[in-house]
C-alpha atoms as a PDB file:
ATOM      1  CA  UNK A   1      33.863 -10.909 256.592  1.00  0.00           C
ATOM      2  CA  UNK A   2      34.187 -12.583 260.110  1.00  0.00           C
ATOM      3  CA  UNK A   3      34.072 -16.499 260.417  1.00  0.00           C
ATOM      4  CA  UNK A   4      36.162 -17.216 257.660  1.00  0.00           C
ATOM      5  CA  UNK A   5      36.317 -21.017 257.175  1.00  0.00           C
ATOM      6  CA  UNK A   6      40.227 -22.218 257.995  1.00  0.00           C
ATOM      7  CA  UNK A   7      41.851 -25.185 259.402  1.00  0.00           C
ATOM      8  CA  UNK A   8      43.557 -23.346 262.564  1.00  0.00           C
ATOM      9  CA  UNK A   9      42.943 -25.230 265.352  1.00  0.00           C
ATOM     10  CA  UNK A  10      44.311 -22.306 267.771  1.00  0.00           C
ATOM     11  CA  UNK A  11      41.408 -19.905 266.220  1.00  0.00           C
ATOM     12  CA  UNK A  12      41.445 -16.423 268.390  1.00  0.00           C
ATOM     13  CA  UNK A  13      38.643 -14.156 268.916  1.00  0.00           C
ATOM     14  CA  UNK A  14      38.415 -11.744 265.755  1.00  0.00           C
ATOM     15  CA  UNK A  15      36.343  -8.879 264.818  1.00  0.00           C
ATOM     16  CA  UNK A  16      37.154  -9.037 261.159  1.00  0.00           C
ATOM     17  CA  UNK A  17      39.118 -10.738 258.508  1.00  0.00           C
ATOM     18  CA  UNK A  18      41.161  -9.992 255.143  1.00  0.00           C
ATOM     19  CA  UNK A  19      41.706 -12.946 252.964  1.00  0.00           C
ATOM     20  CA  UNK A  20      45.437 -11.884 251.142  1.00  0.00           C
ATOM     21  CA  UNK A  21      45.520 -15.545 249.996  1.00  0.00           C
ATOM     22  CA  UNK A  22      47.312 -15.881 246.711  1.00  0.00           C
ATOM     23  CA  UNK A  23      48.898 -12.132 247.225  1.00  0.00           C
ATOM     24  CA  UNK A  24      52.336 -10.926 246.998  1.00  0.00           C
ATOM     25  CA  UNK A  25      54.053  -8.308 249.085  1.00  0.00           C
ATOM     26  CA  UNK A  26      53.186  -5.596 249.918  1.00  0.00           C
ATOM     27  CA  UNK A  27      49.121  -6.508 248.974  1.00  0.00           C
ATOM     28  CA  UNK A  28      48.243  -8.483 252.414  1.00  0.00           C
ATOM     29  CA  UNK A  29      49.941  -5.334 253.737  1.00  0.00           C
ATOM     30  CA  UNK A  30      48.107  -2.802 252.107  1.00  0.00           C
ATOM     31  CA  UNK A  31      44.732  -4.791 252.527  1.00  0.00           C
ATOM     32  CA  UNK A  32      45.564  -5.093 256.214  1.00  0.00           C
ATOM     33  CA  UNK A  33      45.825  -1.258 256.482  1.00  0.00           C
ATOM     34  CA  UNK A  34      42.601  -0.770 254.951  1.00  0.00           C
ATOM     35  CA  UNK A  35      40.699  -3.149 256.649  1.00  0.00           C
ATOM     36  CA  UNK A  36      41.962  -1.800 260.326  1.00  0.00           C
ATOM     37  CA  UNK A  37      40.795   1.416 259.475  1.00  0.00           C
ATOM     38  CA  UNK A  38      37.558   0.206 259.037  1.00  0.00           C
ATOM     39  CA  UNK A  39      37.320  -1.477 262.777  1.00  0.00           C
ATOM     40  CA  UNK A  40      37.250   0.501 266.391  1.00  0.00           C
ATOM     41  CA  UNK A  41      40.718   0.511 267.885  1.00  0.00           C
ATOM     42  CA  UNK A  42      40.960  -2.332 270.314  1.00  0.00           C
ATOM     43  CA  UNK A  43      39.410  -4.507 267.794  1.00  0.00           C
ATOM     44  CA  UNK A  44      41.257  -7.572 266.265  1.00  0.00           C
ATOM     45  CA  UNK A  45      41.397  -8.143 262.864  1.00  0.00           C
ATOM     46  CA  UNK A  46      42.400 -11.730 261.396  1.00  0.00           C
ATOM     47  CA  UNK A  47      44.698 -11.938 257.958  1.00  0.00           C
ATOM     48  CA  UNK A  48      45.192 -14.897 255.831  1.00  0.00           C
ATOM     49  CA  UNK A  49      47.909 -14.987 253.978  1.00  0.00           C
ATOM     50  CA  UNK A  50      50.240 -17.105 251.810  1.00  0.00           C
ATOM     51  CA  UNK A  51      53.527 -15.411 250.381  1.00  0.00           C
ATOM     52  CA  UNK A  52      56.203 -16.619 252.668  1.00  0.00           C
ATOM     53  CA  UNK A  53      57.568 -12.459 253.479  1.00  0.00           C
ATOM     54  CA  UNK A  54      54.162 -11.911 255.598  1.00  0.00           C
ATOM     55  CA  UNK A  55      55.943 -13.145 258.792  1.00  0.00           C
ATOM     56  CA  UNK A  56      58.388 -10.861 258.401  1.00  0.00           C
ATOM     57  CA  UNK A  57      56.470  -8.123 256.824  1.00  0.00           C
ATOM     58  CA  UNK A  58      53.420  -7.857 259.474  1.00  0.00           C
ATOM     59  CA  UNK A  59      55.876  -7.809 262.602  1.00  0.00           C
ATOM     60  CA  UNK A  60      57.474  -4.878 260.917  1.00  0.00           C
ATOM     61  CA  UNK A  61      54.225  -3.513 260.410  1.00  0.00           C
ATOM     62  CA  UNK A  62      52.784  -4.022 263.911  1.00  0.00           C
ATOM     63  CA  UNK A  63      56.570  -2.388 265.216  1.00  0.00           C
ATOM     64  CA  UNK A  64      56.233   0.753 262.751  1.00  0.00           C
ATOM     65  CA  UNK A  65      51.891   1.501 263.170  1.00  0.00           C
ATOM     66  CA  UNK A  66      51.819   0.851 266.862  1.00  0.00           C
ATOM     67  CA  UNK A  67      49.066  -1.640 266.310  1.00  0.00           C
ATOM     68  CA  UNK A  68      49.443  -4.890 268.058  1.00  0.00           C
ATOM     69  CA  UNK A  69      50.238  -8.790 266.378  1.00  0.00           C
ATOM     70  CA  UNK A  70      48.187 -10.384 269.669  1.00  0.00           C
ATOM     71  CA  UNK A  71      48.718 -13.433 267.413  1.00  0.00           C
ATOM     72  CA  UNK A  72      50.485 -15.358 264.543  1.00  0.00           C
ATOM     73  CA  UNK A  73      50.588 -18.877 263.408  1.00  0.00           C
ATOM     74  CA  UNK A  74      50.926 -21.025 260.576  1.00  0.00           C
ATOM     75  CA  UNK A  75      49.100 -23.977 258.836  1.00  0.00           C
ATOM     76  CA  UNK A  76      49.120 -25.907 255.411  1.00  0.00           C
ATOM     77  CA  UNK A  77      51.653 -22.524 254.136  1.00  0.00           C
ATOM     78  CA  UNK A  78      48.844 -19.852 255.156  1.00  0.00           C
ATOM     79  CA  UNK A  79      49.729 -17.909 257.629  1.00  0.00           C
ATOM     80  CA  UNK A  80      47.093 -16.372 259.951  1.00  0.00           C
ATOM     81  CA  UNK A  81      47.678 -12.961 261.549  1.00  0.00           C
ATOM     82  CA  UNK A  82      46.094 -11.239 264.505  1.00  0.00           C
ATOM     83  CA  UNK A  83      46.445  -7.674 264.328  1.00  0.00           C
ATOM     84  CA  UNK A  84      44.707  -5.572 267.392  1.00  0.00           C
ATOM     85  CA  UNK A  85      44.571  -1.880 265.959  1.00  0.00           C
ATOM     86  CA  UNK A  86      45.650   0.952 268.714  1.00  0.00           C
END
């Protein structure tokens, strides 16, 4: 799922990606968890997503799994995650 087509023009490095478009809390969450545990820690893994909560929801996340947000930004009301797993 890598090279997802998006209009970020501060794209990082990413090993793979969750689309949680369209998804209400605590889905982008729960697809987030999934997908990491598919990748090699160290790995970054890129989540789009649109309910307004993510923000807040994924910092939380990244505080209470030890995994790291390396990156977060926001563009036409998707947010874009970049979660490095430990």
């Amino acid at each position: 799922m890598t090279g997802m087509d998006d209009h970020a023009t501060d794209e990082m490095p990413f090993d793979s990606a969750v689309d949680a478009r369209g998804l209400n809390c605590p889905l982008p969450i729960l697809k987030a968890k999934k997908a990491l545990a598919t990748i090699e820690s160290g790995q970054v893994l890129k989540v789009l997503a649109t309910d307004p909560g993510s923000k807040r929801d994924f910092e939380a996340f990244a505080r209470q799994t030890g995994n790291v947000l390396v990156g977060q930004s926001e563009a036409d009301r998707t947010w874009i995650f970049y979660l490095k797993r430990r």
